[in-house]
C-alpha atoms as a PDB file:
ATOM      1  CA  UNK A   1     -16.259  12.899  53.672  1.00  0.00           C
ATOM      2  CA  UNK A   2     -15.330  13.240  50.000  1.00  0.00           C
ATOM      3  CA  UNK A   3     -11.929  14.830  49.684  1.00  0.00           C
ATOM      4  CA  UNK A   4     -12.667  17.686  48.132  1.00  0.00           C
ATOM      5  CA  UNK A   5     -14.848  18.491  51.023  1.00  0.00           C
ATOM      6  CA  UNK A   6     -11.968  18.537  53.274  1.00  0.00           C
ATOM      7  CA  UNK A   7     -10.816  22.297  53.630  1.00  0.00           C
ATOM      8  CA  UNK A   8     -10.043  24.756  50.680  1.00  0.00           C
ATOM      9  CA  UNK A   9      -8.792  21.742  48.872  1.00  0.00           C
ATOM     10  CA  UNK A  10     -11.786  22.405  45.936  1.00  0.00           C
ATOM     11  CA  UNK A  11     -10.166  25.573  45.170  1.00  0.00           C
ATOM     12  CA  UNK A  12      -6.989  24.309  43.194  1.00  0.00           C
ATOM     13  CA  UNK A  13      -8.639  21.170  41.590  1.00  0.00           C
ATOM     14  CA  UNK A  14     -11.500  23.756  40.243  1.00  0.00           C
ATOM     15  CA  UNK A  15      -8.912  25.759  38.970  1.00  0.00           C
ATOM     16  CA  UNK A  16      -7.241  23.535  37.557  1.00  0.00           C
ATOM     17  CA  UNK A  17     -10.018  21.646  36.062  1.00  0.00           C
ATOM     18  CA  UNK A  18     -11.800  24.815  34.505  1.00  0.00           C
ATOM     19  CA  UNK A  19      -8.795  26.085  33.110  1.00  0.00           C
ATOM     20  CA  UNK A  20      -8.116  22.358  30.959  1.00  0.00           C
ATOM     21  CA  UNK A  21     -11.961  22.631  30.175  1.00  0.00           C
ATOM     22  CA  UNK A  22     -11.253  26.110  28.544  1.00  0.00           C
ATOM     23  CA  UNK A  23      -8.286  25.051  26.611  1.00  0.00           C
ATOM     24  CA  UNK A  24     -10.415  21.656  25.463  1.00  0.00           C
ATOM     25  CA  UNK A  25     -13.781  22.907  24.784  1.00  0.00           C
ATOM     26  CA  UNK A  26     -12.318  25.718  22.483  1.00  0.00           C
ATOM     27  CA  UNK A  27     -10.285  23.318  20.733  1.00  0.00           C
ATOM     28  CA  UNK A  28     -13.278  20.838  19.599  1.00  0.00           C
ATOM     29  CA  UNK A  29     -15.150  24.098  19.159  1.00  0.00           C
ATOM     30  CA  UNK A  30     -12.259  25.681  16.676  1.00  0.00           C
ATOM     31  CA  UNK A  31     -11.880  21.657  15.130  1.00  0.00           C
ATOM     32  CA  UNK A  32     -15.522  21.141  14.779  1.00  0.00           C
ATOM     33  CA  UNK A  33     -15.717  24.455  12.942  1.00  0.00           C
ATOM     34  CA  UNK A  34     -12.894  23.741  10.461  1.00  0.00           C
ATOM     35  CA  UNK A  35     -11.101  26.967  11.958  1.00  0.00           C
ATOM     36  CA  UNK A  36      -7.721  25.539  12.948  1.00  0.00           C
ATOM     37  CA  UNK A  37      -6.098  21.975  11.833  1.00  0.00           C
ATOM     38  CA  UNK A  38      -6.702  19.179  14.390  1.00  0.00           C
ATOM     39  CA  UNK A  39      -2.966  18.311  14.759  1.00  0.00           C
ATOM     40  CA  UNK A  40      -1.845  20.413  17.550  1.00  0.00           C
ATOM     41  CA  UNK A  41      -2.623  24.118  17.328  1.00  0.00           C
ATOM     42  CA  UNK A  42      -1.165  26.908  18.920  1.00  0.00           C
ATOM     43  CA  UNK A  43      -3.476  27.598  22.188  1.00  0.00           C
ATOM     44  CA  UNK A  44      -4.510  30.773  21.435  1.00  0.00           C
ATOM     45  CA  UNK A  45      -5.347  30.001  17.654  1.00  0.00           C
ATOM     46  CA  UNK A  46      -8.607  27.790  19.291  1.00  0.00           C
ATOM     47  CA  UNK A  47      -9.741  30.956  20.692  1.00  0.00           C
ATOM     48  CA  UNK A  48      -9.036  33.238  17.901  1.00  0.00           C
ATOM     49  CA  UNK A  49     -12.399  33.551  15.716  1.00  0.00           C
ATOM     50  CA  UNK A  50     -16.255  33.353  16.870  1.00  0.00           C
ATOM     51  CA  UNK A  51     -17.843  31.083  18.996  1.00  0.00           C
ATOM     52  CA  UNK A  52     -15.365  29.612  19.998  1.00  0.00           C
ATOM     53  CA  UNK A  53     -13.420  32.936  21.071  1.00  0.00           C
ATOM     54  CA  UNK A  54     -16.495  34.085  23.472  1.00  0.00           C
ATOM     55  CA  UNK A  55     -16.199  30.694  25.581  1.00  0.00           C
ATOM     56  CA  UNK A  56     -12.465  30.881  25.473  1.00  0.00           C
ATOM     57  CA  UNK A  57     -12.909  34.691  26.712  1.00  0.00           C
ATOM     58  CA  UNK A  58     -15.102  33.956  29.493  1.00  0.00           C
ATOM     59  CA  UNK A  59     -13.792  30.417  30.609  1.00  0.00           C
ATOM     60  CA  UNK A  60     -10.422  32.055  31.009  1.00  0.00           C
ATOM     61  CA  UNK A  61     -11.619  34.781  32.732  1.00  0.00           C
ATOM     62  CA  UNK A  62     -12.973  32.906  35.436  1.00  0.00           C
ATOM     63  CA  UNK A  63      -9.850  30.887  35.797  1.00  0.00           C
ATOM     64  CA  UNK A  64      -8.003  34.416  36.565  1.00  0.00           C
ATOM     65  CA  UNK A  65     -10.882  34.760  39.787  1.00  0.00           C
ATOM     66  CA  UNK A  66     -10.104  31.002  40.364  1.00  0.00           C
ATOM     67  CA  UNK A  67      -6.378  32.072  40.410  1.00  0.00           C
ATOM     68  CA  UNK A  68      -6.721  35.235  42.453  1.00  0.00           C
ATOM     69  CA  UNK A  69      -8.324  32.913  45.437  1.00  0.00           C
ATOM     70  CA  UNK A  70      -6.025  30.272  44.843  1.00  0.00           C
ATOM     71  CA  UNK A  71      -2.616  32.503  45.510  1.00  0.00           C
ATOM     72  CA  UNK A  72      -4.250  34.514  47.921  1.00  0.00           C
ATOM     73  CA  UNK A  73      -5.316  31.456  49.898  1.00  0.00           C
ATOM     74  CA  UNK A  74      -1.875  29.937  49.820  1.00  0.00           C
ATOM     75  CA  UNK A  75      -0.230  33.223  51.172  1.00  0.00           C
ATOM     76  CA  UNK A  76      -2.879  33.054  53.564  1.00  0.00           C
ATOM     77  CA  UNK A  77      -1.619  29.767  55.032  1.00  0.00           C
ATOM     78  CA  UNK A  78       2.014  30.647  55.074  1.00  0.00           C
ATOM     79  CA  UNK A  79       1.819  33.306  56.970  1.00  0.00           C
ATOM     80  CA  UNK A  80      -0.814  31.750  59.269  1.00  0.00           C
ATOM     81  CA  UNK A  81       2.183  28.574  59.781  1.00  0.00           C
ATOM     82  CA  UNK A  82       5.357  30.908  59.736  1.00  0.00           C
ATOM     83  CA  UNK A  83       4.228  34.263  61.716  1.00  0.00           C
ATOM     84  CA  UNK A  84       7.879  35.142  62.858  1.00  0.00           C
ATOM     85  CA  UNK A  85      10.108  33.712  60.194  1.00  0.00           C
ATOM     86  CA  UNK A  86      11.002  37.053  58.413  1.00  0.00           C
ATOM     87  CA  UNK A  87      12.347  35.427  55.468  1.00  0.00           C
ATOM     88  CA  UNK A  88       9.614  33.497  54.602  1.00  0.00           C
ATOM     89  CA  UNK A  89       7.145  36.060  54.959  1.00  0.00           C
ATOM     90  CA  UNK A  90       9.380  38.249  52.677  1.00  0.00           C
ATOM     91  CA  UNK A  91       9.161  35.327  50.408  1.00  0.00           C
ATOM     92  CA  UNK A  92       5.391  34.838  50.481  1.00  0.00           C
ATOM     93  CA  UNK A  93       4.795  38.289  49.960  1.00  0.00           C
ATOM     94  CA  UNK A  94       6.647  38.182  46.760  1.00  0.00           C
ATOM     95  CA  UNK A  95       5.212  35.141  45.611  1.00  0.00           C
ATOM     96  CA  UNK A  96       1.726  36.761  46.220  1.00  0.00           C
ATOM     97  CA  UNK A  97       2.513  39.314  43.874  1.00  0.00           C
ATOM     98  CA  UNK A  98       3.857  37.199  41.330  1.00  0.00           C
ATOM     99  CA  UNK A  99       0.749  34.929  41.426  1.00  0.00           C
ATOM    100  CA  UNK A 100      -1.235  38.045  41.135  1.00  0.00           C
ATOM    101  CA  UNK A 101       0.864  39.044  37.657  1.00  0.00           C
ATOM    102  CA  UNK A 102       0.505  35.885  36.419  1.00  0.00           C
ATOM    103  CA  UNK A 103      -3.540  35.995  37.057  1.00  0.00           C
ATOM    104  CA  UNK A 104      -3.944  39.876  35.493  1.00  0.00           C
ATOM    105  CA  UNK A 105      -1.785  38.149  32.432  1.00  0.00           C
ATOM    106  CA  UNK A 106      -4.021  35.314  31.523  1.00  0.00           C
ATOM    107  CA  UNK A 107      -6.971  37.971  32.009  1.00  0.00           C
ATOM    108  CA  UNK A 108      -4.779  39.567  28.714  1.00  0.00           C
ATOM    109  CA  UNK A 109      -4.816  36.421  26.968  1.00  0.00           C
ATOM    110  CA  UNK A 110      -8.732  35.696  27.378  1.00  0.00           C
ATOM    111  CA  UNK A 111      -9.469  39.189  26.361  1.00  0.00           C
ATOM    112  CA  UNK A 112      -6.292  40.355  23.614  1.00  0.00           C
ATOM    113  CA  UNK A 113      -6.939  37.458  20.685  1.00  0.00           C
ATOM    114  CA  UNK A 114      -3.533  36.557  19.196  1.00  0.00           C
ATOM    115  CA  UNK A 115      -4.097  37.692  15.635  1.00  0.00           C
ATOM    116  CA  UNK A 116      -6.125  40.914  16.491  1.00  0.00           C
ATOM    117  CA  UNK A 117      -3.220  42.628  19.029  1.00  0.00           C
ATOM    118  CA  UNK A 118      -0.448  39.883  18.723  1.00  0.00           C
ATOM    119  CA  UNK A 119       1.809  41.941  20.661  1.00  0.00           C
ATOM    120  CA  UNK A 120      -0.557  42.830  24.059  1.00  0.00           C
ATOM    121  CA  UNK A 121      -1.384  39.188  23.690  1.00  0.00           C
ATOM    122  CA  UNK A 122       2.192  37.971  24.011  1.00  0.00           C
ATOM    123  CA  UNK A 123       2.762  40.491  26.820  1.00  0.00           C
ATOM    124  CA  UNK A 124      -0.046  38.694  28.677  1.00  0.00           C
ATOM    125  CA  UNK A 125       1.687  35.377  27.931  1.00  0.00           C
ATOM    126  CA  UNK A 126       4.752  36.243  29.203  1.00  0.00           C
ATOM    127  CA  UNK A 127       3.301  37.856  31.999  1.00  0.00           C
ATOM    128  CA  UNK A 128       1.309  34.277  32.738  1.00  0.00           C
ATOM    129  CA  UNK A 129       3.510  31.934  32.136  1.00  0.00           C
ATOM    130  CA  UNK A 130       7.091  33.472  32.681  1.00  0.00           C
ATOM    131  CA  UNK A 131       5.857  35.069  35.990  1.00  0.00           C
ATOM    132  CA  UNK A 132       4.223  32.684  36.555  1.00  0.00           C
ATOM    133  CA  UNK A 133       7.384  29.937  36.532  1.00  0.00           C
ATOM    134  CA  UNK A 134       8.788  32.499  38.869  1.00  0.00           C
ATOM    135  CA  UNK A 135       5.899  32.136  41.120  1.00  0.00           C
ATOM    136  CA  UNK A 136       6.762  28.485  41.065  1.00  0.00           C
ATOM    137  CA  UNK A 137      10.363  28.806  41.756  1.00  0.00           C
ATOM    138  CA  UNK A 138       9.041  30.691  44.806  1.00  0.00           C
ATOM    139  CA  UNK A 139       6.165  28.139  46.187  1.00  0.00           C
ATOM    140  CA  UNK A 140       9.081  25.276  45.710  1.00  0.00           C
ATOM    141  CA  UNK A 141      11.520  27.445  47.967  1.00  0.00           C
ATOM    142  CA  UNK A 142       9.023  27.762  50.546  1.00  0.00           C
ATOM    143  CA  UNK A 143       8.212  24.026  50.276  1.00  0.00           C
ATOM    144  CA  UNK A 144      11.582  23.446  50.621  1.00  0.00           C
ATOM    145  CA  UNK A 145      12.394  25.939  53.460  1.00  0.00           C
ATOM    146  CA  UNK A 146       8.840  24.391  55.552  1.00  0.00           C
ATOM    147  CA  UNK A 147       9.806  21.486  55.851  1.00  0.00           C
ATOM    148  CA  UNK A 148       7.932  18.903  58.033  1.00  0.00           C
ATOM    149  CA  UNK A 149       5.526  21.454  59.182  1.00  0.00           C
ATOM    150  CA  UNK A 150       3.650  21.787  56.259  1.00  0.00           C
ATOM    151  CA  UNK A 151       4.206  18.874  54.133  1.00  0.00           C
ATOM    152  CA  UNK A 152       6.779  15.984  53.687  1.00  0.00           C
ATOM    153  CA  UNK A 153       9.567  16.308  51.385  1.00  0.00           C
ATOM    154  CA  UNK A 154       8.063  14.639  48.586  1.00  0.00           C
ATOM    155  CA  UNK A 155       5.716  17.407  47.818  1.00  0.00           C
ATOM    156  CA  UNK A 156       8.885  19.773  47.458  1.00  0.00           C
ATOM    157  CA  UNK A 157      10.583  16.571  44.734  1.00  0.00           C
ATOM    158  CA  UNK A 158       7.005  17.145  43.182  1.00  0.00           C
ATOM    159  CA  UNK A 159       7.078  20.828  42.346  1.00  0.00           C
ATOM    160  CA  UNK A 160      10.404  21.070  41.435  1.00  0.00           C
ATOM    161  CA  UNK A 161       9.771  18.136  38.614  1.00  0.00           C
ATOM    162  CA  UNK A 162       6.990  20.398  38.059  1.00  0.00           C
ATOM    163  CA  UNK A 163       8.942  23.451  38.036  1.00  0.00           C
ATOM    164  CA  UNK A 164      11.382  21.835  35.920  1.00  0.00           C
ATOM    165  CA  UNK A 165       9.228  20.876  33.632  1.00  0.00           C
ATOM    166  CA  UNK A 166       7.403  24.232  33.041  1.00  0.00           C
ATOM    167  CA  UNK A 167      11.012  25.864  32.860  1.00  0.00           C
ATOM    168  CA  UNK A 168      12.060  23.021  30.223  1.00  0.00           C
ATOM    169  CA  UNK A 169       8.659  23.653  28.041  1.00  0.00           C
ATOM    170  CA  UNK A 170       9.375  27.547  28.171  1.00  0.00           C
ATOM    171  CA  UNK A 171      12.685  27.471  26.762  1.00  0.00           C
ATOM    172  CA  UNK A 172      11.652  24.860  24.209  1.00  0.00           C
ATOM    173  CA  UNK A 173       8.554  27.057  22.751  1.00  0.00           C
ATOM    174  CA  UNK A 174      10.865  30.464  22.930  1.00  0.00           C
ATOM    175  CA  UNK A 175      13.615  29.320  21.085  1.00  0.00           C
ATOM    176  CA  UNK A 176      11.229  27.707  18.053  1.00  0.00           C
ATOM    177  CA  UNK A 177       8.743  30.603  18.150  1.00  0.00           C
ATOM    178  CA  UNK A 178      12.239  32.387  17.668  1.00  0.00           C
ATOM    179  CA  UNK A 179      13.284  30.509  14.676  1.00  0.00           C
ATOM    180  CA  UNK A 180       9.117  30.143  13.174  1.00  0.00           C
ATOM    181  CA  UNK A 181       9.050  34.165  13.424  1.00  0.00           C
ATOM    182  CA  UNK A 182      12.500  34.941  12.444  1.00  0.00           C
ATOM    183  CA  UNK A 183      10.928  35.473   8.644  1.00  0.00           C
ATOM    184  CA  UNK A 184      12.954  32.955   7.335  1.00  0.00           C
ATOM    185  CA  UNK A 185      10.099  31.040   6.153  1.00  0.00           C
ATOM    186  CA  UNK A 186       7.868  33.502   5.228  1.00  0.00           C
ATOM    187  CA  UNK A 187       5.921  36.682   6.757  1.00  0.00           C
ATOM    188  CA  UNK A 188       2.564  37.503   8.606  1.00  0.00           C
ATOM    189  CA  UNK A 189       2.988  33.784  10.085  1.00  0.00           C
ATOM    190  CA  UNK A 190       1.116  34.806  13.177  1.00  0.00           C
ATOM    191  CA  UNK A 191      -2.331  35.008  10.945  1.00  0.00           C
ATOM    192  CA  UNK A 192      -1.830  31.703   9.226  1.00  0.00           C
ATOM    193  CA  UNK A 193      -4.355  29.009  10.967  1.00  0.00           C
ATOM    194  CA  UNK A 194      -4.177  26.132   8.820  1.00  0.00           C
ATOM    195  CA  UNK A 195       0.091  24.349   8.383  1.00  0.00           C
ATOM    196  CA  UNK A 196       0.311  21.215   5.609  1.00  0.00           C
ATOM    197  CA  UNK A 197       3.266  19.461   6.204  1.00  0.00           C
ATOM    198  CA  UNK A 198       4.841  20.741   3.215  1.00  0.00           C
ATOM    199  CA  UNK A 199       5.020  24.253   4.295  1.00  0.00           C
ATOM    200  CA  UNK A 200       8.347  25.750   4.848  1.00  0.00           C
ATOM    201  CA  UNK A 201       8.768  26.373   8.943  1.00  0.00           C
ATOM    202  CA  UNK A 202       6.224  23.397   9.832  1.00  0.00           C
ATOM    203  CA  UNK A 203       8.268  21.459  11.607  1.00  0.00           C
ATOM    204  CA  UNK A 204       9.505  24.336  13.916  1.00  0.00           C
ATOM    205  CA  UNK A 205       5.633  24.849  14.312  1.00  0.00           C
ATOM    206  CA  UNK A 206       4.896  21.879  15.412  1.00  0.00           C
ATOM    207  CA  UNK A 207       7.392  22.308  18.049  1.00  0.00           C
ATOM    208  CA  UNK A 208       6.136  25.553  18.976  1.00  0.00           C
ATOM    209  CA  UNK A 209       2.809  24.453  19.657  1.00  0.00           C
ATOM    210  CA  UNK A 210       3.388  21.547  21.512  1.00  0.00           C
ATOM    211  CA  UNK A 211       6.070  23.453  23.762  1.00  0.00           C
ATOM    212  CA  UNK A 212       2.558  25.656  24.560  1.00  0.00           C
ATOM    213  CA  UNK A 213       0.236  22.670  25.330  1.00  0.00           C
ATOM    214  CA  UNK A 214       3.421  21.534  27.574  1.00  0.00           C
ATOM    215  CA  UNK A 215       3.985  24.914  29.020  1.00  0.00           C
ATOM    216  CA  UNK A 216       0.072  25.120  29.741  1.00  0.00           C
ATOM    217  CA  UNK A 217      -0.564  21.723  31.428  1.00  0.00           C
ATOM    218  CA  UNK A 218       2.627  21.506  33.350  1.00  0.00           C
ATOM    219  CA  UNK A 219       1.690  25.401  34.488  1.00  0.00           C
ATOM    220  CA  UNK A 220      -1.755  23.976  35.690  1.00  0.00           C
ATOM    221  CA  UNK A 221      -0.482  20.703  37.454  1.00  0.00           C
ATOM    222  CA  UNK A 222       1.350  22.433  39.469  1.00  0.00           C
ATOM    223  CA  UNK A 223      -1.476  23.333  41.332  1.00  0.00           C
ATOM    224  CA  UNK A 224      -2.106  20.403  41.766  1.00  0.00           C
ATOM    225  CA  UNK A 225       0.067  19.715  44.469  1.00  0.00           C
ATOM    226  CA  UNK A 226      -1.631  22.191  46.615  1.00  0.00           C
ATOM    227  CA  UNK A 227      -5.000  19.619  46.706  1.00  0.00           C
ATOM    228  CA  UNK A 228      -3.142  18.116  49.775  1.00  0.00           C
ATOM    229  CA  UNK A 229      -1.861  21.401  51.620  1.00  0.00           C
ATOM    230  CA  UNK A 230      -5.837  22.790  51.302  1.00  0.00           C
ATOM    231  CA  UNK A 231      -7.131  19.685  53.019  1.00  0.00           C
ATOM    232  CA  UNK A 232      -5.897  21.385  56.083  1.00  0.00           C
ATOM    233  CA  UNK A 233      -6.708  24.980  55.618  1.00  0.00           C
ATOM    234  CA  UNK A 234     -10.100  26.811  56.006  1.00  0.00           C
ATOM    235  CA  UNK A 235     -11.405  30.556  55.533  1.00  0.00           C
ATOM    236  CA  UNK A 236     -13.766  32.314  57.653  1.00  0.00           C
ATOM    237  CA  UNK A 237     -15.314  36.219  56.927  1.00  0.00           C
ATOM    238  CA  UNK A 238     -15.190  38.417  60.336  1.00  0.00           C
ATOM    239  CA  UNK A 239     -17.305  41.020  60.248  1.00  0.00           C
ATOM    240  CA  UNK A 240     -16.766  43.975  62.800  1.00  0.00           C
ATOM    241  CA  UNK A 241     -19.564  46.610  63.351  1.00  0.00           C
ATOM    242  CA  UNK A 242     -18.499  50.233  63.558  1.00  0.00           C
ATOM    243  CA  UNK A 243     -22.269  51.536  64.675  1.00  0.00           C
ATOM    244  CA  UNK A 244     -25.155  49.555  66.420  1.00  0.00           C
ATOM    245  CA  UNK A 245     -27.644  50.540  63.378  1.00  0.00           C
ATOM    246  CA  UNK A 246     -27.576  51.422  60.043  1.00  0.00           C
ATOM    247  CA  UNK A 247     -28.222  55.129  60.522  1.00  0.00           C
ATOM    248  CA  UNK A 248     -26.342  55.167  63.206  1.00  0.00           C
ATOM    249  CA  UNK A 249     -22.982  57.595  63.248  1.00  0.00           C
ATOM    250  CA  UNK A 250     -19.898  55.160  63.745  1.00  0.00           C
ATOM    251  CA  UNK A 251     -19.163  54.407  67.202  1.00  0.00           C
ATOM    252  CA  UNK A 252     -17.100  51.915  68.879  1.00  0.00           C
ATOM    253  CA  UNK A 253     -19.241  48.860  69.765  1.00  0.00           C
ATOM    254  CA  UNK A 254     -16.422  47.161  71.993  1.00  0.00           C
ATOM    255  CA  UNK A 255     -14.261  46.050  69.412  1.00  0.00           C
ATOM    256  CA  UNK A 256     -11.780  48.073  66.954  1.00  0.00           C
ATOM    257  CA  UNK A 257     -12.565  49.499  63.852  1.00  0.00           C
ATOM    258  CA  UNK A 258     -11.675  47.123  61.257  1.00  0.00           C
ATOM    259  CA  UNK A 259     -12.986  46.188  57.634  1.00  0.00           C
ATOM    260  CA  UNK A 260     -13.960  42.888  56.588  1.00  0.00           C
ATOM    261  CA  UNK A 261     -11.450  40.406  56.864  1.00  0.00           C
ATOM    262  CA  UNK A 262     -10.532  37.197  55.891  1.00  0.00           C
ATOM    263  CA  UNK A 263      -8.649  35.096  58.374  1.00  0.00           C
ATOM    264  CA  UNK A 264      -7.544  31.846  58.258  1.00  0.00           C
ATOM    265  CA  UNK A 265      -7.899  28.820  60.460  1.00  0.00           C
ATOM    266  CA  UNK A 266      -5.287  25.962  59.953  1.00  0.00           C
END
């Protein structure tokens, strides 16, 4: 058996894989097309004019679905391992929610181009990636605080390199985006797609941008480390009928009411 036939462990490595694939296909697109310089771009300036902003659009878009089952399959397994530890359940509940923030905020970015609604575009940034490293800080405390029984302790050394890393490529991009935007070199930066070397502000560009490839990869390898975790996890649908036909009136069948669920079988 191939490993990523072994439990839900496909789920992150898609994720993580499609996501890359977005960010790279755009960017040969946007190159190939002469629409950005090849020397690092921002991100979001390889999915900022036609074609290659329809396959950035979509690619990311599925990556937010990819997301959504990701986060919601790691909660699942929490709670399935820690059913009467009241703190950790408070925590995986909150990182739930955080994951799902961070997901609805890259669904901004694929849909909100940065030099047609720079603002909503940066919310959805923020919302991705600085939720999102809070969503990290929470997965590495509950790494931390399951200790042996879900992994060994060198996952929890691995995410919080991760972690670190993220939080080290956030605060690196902030405070040069802060000094790019600042207008001492210039106004109406965020349109300009094409930096010479000899433009005022280019070296605190070229910071900028590879702060954002940083911030993007480390966010993504993070996930990574859940491969391992989803090796021993699988999902099963249990339906529960409320009438014995179809045009039936709802009736007990033997079994209480209940919607479709997903449960979780470690």
């Amino acid at each position: 058996m191939w490993w990523f036939q072994q439990g839900l462990s496909v789920l992150p490595a898609a994720l993580v894989v499609w996501s890359a694939a977005s960010f790279v296909f755009s960017y040969i697109t946007a190159i190939l097309l002469h629409h950005v310089d090849p020397l690092v771009p921002y991100i979001s300036d390889t999915g900022t004019i036609p074609p290659e902003r329809c396959l950035f659009g979509i690619m990311l878009n599925i990556s937010t679905f990819l997301g959504v089952a990701t986060m919601y399959v790691r909660y699942k397994q929490v709670f399935a391992l820690n059913p009467e530890k009241a703190k950790i359940l408070k925590l995986n509940k909150i990182g739930l929610t955080l994951g799902l923030m961070s997901c609805f905020g890259l669904c901004i970015i694929a849909n909100f181009q940065k030099c047609i609604l720079y603002y909503i575009h940066v919310l959805g940034a923020c919302l991705t990636f600085g939720v999102g490293a809070v969503y990290m800080l929470v997965q590495t405390v509950l790494s931390y605080l399951m200790q042996p029984e879900l992994h060994s302790k060198g996952i929890f050394w691995v995410r919080l390199s991760v972690l670190l890393w993220c939080c080290s490529s956030i605060v690196s991009m902030f405070v040069s985006s802060v000094v790019l935007y600042s207008g001492l070199y210039g106004i109406n930066l965020v349109q300009k797609l094409h930096w010479d070397p000899q433009d005022k502000g280019y070296t605190a560009h070229m910071v900028s941008t590879i702060s954002e490839w940083s911030l993007a990869f480390s966010f993504l390898s993070f996930f990574l480390t859940y491969i391992r975790d989803f090796q021993e996890i699988s999902l099963r649908a249990v339906p529960s009928l409320r009438a014995r036909t179809l045009h039936s009136s709802p009736q007990s069948v033997g079994a209480e009411e209940q919607a479709l669920l997903v449960a979780g079988s470690i």
